[in-house]
N, C-alpha and C. Protein backbone atom coordinates (compact mmCIF):
# COMPACT_ATOMS: atom_id res chain seq x y z
N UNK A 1 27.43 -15.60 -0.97
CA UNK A 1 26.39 -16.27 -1.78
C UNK A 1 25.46 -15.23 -2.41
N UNK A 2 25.83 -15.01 -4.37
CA UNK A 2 24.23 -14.22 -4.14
C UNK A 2 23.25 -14.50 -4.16
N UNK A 3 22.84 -15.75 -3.72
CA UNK A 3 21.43 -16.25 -3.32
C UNK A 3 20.49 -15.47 -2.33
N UNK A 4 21.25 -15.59 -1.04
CA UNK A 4 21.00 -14.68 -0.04
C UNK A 4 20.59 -13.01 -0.70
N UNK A 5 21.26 -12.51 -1.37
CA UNK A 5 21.52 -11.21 -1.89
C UNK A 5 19.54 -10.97 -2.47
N UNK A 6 19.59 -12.02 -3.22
CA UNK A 6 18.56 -12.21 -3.84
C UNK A 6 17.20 -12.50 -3.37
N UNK A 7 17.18 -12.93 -2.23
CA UNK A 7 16.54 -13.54 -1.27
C UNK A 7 16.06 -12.13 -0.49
N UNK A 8 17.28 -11.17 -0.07
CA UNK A 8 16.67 -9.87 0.51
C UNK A 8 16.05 -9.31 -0.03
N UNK A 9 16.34 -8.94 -1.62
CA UNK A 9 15.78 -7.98 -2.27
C UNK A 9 14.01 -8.62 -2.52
N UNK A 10 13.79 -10.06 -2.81
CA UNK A 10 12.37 -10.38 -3.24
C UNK A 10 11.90 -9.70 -1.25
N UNK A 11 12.40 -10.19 -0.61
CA UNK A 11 11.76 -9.96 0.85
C UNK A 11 11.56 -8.41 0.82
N UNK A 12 12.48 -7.58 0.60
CA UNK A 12 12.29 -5.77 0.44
C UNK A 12 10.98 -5.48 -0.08
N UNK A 13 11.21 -6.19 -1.12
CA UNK A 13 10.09 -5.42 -2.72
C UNK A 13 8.71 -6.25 -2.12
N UNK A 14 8.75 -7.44 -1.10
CA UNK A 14 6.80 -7.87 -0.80
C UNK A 14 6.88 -7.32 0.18
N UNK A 15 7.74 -6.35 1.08
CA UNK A 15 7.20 -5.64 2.37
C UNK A 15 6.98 -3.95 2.01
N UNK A 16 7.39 -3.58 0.75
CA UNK A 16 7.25 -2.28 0.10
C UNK A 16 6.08 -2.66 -0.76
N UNK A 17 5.64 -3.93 -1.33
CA UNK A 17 4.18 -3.71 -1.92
C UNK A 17 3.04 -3.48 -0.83
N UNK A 18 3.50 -4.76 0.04
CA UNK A 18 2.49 -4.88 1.41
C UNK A 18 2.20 -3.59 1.82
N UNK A 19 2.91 -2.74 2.39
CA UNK A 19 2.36 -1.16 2.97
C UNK A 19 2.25 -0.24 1.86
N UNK A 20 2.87 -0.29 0.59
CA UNK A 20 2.04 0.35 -0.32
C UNK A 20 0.57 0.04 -0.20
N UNK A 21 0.60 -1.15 -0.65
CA UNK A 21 -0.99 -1.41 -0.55
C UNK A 21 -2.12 -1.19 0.35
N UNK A 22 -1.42 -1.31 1.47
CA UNK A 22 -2.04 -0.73 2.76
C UNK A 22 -2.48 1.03 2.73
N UNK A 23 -1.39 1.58 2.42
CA UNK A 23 -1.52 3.26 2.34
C UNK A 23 -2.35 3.58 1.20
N UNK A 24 -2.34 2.48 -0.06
CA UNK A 24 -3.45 2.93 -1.34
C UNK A 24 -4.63 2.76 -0.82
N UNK A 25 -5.03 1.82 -0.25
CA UNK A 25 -6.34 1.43 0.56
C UNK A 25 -6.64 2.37 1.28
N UNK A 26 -5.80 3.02 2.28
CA UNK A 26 -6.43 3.55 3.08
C UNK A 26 -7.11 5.19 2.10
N UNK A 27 -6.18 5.23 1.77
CA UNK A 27 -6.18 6.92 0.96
C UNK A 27 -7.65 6.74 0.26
N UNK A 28 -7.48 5.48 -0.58
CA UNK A 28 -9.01 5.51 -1.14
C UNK A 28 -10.08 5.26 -0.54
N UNK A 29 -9.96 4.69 1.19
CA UNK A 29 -11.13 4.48 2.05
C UNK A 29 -11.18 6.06 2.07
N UNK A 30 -10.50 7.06 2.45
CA UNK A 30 -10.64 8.49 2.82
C UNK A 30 -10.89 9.19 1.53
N UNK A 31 -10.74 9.01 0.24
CA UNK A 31 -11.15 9.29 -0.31
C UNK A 31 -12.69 9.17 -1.00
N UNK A 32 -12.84 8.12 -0.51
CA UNK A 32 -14.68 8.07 -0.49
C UNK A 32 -15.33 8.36 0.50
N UNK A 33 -14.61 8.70 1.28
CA UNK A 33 -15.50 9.07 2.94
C UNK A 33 -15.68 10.08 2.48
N UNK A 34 -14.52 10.99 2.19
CA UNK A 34 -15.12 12.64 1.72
C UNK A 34 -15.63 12.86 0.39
N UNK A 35 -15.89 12.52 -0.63
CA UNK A 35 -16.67 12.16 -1.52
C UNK A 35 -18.28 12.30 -1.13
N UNK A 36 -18.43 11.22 -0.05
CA UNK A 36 -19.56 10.50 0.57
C UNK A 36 -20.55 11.96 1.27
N UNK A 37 -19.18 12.36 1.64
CA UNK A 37 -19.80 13.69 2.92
C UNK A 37 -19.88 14.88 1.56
N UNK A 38 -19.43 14.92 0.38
CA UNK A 38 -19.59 16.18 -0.11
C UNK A 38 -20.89 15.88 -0.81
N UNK A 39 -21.78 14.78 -1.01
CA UNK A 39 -22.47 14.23 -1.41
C UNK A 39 -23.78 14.25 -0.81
N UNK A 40 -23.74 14.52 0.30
CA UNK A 40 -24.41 14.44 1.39
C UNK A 40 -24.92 16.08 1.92
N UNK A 41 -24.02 16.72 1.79
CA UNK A 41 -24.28 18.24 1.66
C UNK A 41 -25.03 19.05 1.04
């Protein structure tokens, strides 16, 4: 069936946005932390 076929790939590509999104977030929480601290200096 390529239903199924089709079915994996949408499931792949929202668990590769999901932790993208997670790792962009974080990078830019750390990227304003040190921002914050060079600011502060």
């Amino acid at each position: 069936m390529p239903l199924t076929g089709l079915v994996l790939y949408v499931l792949f590509a929202a668990v590769f946005f999901y932790v993208l999104y997670f790792v962009v977030r974080a990078a830019v929480r750390d990227g304003i932390v040190q921002a914050r601290r060079k600011v502060d200096e």
